[in-house]
C-alpha atoms as a PDB file:
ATOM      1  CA  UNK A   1      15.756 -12.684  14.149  1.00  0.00           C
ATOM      2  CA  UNK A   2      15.709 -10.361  10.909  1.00  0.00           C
ATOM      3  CA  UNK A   3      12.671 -10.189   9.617  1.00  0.00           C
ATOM      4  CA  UNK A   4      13.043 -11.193   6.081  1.00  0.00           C
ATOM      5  CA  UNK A   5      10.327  -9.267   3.607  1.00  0.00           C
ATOM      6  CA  UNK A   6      10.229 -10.791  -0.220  1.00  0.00           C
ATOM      7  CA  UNK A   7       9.623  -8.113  -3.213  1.00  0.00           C
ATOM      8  CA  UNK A   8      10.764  -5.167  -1.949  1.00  0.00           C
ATOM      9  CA  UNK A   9       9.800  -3.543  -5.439  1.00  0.00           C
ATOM     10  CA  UNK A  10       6.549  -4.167  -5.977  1.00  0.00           C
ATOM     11  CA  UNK A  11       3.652  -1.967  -4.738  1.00  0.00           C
ATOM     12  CA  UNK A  12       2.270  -4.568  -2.131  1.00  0.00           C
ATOM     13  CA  UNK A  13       5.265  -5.309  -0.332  1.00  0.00           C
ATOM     14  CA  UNK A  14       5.920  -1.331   0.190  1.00  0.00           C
ATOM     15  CA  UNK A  15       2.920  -1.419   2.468  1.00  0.00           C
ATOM     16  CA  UNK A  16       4.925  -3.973   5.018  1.00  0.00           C
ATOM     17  CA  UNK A  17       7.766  -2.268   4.436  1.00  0.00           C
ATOM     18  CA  UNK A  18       6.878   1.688   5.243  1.00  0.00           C
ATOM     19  CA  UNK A  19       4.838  -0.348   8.326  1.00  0.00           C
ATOM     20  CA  UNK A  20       8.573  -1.698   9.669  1.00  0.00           C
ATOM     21  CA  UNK A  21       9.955   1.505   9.223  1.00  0.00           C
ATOM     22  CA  UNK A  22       7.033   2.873  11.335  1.00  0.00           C
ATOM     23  CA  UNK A  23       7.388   0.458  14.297  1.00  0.00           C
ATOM     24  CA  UNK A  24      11.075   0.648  14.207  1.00  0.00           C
ATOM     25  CA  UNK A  25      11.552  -3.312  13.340  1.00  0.00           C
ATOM     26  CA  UNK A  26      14.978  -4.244  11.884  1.00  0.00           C
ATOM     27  CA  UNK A  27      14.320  -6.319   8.461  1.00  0.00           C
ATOM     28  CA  UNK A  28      16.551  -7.160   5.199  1.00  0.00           C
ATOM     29  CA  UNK A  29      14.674  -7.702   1.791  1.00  0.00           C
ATOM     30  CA  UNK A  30      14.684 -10.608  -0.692  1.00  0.00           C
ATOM     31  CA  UNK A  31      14.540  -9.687  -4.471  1.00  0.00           C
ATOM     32  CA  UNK A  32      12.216 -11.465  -6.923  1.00  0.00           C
ATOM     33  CA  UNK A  33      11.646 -10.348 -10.234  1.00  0.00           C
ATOM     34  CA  UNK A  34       7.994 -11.713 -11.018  1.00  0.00           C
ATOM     35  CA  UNK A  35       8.332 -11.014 -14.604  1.00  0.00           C
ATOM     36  CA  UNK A  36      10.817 -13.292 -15.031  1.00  0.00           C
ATOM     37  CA  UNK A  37       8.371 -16.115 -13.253  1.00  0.00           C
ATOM     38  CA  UNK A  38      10.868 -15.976  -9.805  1.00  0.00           C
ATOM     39  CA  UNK A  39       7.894 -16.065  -7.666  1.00  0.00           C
ATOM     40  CA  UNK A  40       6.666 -19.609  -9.257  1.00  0.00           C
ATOM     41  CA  UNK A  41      10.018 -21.100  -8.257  1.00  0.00           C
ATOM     42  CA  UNK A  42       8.978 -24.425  -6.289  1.00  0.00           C
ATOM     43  CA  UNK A  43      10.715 -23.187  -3.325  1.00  0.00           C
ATOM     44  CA  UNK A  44       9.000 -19.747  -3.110  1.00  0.00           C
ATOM     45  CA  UNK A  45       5.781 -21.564  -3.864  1.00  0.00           C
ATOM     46  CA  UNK A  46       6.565 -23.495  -0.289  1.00  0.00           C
ATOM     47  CA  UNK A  47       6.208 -19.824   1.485  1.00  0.00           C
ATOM     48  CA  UNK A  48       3.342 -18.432  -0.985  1.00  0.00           C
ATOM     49  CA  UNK A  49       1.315 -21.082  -2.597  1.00  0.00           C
ATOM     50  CA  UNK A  50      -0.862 -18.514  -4.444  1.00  0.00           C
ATOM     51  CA  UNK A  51       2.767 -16.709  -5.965  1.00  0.00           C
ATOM     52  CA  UNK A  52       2.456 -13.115  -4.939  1.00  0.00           C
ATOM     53  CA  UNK A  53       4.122 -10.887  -3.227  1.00  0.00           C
ATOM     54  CA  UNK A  54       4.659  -9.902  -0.007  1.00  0.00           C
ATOM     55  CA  UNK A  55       5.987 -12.639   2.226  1.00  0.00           C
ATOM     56  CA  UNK A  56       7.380 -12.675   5.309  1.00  0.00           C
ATOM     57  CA  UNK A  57       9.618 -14.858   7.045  1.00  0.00           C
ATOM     58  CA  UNK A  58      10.034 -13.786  11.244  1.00  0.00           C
ATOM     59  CA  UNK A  59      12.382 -17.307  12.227  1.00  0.00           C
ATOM     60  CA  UNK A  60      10.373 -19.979  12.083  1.00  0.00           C
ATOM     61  CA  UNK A  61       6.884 -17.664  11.628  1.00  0.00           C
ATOM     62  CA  UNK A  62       6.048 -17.201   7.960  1.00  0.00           C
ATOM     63  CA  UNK A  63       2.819 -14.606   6.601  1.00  0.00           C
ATOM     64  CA  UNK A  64       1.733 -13.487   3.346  1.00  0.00           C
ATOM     65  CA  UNK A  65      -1.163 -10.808   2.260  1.00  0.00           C
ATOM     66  CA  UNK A  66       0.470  -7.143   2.811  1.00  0.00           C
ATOM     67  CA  UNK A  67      -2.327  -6.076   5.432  1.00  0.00           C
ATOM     68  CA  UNK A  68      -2.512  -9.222   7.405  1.00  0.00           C
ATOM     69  CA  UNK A  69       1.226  -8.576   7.688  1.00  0.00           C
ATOM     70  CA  UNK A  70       0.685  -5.152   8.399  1.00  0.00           C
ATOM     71  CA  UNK A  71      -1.890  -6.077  11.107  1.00  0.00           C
ATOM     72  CA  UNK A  72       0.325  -8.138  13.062  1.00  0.00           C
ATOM     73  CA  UNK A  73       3.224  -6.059  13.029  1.00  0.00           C
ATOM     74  CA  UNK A  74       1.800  -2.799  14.046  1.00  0.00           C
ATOM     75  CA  UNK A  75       0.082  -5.195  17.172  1.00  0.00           C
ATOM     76  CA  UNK A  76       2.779  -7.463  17.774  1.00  0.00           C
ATOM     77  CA  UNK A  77       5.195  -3.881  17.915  1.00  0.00           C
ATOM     78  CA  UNK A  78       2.073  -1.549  19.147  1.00  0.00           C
ATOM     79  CA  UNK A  79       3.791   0.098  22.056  1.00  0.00           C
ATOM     80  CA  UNK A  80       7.316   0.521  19.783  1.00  0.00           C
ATOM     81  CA  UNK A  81       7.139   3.495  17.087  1.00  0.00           C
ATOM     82  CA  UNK A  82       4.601   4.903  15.735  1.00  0.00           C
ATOM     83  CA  UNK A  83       1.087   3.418  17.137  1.00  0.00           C
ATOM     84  CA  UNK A  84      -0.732   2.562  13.883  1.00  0.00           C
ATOM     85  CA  UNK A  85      -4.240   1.270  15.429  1.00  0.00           C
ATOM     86  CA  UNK A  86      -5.145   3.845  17.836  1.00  0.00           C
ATOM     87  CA  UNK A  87      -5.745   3.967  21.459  1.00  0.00           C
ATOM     88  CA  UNK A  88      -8.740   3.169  21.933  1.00  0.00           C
ATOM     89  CA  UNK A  89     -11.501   0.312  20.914  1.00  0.00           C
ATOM     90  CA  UNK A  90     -13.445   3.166  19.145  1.00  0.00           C
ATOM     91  CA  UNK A  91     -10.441   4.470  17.408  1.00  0.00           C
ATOM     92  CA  UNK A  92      -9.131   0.645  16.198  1.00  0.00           C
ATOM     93  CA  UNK A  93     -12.783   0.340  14.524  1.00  0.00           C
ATOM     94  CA  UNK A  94     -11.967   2.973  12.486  1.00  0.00           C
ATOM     95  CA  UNK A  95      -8.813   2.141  11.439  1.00  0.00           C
ATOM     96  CA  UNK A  96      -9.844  -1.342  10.541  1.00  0.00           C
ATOM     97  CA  UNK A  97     -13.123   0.394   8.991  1.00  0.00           C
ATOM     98  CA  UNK A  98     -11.117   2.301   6.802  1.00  0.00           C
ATOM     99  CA  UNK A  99      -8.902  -0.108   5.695  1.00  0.00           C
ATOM    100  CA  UNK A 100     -11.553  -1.926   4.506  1.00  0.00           C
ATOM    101  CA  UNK A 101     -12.134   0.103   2.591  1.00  0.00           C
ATOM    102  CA  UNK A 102      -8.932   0.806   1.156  1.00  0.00           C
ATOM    103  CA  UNK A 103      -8.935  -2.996  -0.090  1.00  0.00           C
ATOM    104  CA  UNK A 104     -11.997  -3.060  -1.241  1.00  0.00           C
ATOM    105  CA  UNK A 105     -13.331  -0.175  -2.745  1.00  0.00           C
ATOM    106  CA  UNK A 106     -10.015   2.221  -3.187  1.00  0.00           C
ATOM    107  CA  UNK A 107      -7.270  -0.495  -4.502  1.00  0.00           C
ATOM    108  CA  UNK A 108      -9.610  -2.433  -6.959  1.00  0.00           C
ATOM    109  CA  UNK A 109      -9.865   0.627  -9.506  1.00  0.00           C
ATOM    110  CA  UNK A 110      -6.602   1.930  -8.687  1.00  0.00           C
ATOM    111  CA  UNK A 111      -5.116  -1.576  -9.299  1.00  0.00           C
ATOM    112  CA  UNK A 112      -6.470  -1.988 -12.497  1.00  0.00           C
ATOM    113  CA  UNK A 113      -5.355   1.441 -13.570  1.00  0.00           C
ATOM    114  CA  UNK A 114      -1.987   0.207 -12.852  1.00  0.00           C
ATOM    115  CA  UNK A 115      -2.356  -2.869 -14.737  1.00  0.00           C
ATOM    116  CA  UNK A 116      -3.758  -0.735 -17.831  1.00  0.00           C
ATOM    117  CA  UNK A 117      -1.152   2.109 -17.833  1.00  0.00           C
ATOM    118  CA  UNK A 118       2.187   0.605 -16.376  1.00  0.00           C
ATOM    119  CA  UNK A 119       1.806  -3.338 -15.872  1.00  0.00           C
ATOM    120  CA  UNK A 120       0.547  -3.931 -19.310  1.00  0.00           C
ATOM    121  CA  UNK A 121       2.801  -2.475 -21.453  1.00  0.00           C
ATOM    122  CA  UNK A 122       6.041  -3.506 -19.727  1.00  0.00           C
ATOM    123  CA  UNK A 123       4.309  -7.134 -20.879  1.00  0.00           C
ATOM    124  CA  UNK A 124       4.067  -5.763 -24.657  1.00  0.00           C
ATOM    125  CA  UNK A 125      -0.074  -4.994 -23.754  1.00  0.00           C
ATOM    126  CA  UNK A 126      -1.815  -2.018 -25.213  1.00  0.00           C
ATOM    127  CA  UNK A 127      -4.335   0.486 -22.677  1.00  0.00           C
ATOM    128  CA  UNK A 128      -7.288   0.164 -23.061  1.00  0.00           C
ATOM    129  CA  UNK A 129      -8.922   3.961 -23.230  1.00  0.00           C
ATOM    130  CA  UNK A 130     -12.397   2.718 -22.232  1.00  0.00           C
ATOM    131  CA  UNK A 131     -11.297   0.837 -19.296  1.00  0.00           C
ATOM    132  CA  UNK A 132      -9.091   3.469 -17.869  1.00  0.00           C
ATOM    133  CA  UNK A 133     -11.966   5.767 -18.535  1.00  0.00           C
ATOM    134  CA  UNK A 134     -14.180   3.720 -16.593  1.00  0.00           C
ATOM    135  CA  UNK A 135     -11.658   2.793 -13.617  1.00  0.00           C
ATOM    136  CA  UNK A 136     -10.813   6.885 -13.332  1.00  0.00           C
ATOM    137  CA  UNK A 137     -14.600   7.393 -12.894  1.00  0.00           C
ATOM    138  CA  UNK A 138     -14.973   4.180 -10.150  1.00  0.00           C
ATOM    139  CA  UNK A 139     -11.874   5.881  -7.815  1.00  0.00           C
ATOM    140  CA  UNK A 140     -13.179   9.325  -8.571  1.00  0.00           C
ATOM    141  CA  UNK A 141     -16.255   8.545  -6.786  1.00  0.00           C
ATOM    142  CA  UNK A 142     -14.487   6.951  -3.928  1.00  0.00           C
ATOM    143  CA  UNK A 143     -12.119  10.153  -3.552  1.00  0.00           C
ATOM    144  CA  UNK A 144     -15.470  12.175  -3.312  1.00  0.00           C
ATOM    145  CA  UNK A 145     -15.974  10.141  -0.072  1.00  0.00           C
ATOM    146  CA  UNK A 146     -13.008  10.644   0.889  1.00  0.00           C
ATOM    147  CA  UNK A 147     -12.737  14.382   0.251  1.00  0.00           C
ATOM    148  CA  UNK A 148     -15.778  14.724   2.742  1.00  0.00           C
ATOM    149  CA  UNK A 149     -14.099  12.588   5.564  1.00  0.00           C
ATOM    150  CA  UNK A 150     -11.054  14.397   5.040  1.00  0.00           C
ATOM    151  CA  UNK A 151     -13.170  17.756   6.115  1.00  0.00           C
ATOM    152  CA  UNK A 152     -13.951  16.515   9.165  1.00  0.00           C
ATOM    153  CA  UNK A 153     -11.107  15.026  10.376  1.00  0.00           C
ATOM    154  CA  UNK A 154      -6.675  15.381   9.463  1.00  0.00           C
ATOM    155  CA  UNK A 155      -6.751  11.458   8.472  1.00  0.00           C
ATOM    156  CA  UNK A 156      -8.987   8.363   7.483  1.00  0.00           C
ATOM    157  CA  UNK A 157      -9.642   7.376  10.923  1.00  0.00           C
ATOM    158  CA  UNK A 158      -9.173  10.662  12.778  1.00  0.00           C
ATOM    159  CA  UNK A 159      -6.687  13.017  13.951  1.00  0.00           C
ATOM    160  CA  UNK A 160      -3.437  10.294  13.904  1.00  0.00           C
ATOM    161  CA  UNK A 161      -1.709   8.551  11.184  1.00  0.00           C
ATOM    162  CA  UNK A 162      -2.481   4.903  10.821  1.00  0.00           C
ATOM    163  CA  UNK A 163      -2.129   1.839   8.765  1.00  0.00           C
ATOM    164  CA  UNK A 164      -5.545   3.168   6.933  1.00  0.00           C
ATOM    165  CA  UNK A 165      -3.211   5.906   6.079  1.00  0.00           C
ATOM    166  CA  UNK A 166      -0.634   4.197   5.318  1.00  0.00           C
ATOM    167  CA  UNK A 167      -1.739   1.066   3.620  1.00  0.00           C
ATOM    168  CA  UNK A 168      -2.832   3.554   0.624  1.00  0.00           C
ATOM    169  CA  UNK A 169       1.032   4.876   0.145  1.00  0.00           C
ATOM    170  CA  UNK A 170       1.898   2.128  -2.785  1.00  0.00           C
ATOM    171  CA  UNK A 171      -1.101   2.423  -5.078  1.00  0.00           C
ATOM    172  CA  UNK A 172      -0.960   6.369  -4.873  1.00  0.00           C
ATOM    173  CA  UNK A 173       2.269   6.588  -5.543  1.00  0.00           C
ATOM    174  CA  UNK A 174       1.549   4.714  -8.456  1.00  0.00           C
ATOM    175  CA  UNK A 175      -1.134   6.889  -9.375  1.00  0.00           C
ATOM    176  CA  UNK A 176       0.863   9.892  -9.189  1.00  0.00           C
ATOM    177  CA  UNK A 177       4.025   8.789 -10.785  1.00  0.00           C
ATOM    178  CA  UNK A 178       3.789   6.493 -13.695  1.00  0.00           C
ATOM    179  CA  UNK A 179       0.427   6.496 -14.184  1.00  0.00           C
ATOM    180  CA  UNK A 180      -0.004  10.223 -14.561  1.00  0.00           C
ATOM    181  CA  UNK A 181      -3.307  10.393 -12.358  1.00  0.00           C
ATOM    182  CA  UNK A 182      -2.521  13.127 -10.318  1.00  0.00           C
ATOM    183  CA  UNK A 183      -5.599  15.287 -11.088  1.00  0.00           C
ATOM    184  CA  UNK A 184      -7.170  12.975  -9.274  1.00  0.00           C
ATOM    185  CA  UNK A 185      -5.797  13.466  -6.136  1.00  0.00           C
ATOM    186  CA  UNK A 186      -5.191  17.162  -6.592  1.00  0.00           C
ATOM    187  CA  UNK A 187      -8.575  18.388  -7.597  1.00  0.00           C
ATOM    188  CA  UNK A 188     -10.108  17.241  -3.970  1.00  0.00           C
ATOM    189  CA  UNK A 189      -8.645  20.080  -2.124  1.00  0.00           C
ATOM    190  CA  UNK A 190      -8.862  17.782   1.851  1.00  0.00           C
ATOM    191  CA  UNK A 191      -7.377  14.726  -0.339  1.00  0.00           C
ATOM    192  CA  UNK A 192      -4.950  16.650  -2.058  1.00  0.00           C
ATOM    193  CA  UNK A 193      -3.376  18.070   1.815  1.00  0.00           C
ATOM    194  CA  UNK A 194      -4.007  14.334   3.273  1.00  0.00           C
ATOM    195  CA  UNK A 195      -1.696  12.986   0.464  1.00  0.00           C
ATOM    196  CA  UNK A 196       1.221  15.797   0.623  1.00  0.00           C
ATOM    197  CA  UNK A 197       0.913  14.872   4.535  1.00  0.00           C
ATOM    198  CA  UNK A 198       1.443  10.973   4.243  1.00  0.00           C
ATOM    199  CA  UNK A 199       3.821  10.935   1.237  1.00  0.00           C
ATOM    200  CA  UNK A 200       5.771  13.163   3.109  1.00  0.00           C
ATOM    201  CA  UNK A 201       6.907  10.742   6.061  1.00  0.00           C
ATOM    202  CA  UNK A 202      10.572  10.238   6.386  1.00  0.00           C
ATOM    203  CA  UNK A 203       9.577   6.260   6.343  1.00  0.00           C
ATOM    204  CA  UNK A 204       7.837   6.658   2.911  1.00  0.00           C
ATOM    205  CA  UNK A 205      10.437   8.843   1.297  1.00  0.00           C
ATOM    206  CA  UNK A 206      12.808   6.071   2.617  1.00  0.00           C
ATOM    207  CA  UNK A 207      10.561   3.131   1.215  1.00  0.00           C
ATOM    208  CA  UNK A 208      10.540   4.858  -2.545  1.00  0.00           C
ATOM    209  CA  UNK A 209      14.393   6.101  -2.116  1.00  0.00           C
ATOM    210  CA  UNK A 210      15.991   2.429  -1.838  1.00  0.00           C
ATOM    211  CA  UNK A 211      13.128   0.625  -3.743  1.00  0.00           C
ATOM    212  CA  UNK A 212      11.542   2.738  -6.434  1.00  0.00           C
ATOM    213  CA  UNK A 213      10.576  -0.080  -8.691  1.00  0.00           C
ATOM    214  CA  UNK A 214       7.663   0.680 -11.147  1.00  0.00           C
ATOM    215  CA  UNK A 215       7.222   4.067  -9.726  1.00  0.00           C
END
């Protein structure tokens, strides 16, 4: 079966989709414009009772939440393409330390960036200067952290690409593009070469080539 992925445009389901590409899975996307309310049709709210995108739909087996999804591709697929978790028990800690992070401390500020500088007004909302202000300062301190882990090692959780790599792709795009954040990234000389080195996959350039969306 074809796995079916729902919103290819949106930042979220890029995540699931650059992880496909990765591990080589064959998939076809459903559309759903969310500011016209298409993801609180009845029938989508059967698949996602919360409304948001991704979701997944693998024959009978349905999953939403990007990084769950994520997770269970890049194990059910591990020894196919790219191997996202690592080889080791040491190395998967990482990764899964790392993308804790990502969700928790990295996407938070960048998310509401988003929703300041690109959501918002595409809903008729003015920024907010002293909210940007303060979300620029939250994910500057996190890319300090990460400027000093990038010194000691190429990526997040070592010396491979992984989904704690990867899982940062949509967000940072949005920074860089629309949002017109790119200082932030390119002051922090080790995050700066980390993000010319993921961006740069053949799976992300495909990702933001068929299905640019906001970016």
């Amino acid at each position: 079966m074809v796995v079916k992925v729902f919103g290819p445009d949106y930042g979220n389901p890029k995540r699931v989709l650059v992880c496909l590409i990765e591990k080589g899975v064959e998939f076809e996307t459903v559309p759903l414009d969310l500011f016209k309310g298409e993801n609180r049709a009845p029938e989508f709210l059967k698949l996602q009772p919360f409304g948001s995108v991704p979701v997944i739909q693998d024959g009978d087996y349905t999953l939403f939440e990007s990084r769950a999804i994520a997770r269970y591709y890049a194990e059910k697929y591990k020894h196919q393409g790219t191997d996202l978790l690592g080889k080791t028990i040491e190395e998967r800690g990482l990764v899964e330390q790392w993308l804790e992070v990502e969700a928790h401390s990295y996407n938070p500020p960048i998310n509401d960036l988003a929703h300041e500088i690109v959501v918002g007004p595409l809903r008729g909302l003015t920024p907010d200067p002293k909210l940007i202000k303060e979300n620029e300062e939250k994910l500057g301190k996190v890319l300090d952290i990460y400027e000093e882990r990038l010194s000691k090692s190429k990526y997040l959780a070592g010396d491979f690409f992984s989904l704690a790599d990867l899982s940062h792709l949509p967000m940072t795009q949005y920074l860089v593009g629309k949002m017109e954040k790119e200082y932030l990234i390119r002051d922090r000389k080790n995050v700066s070469a980390w993000w010319d080195d993921i961006s740069s996959r053949p799976s992300w350039k495909k990702v933001v080539e068929l299905w640019p969306g906001l970016y």
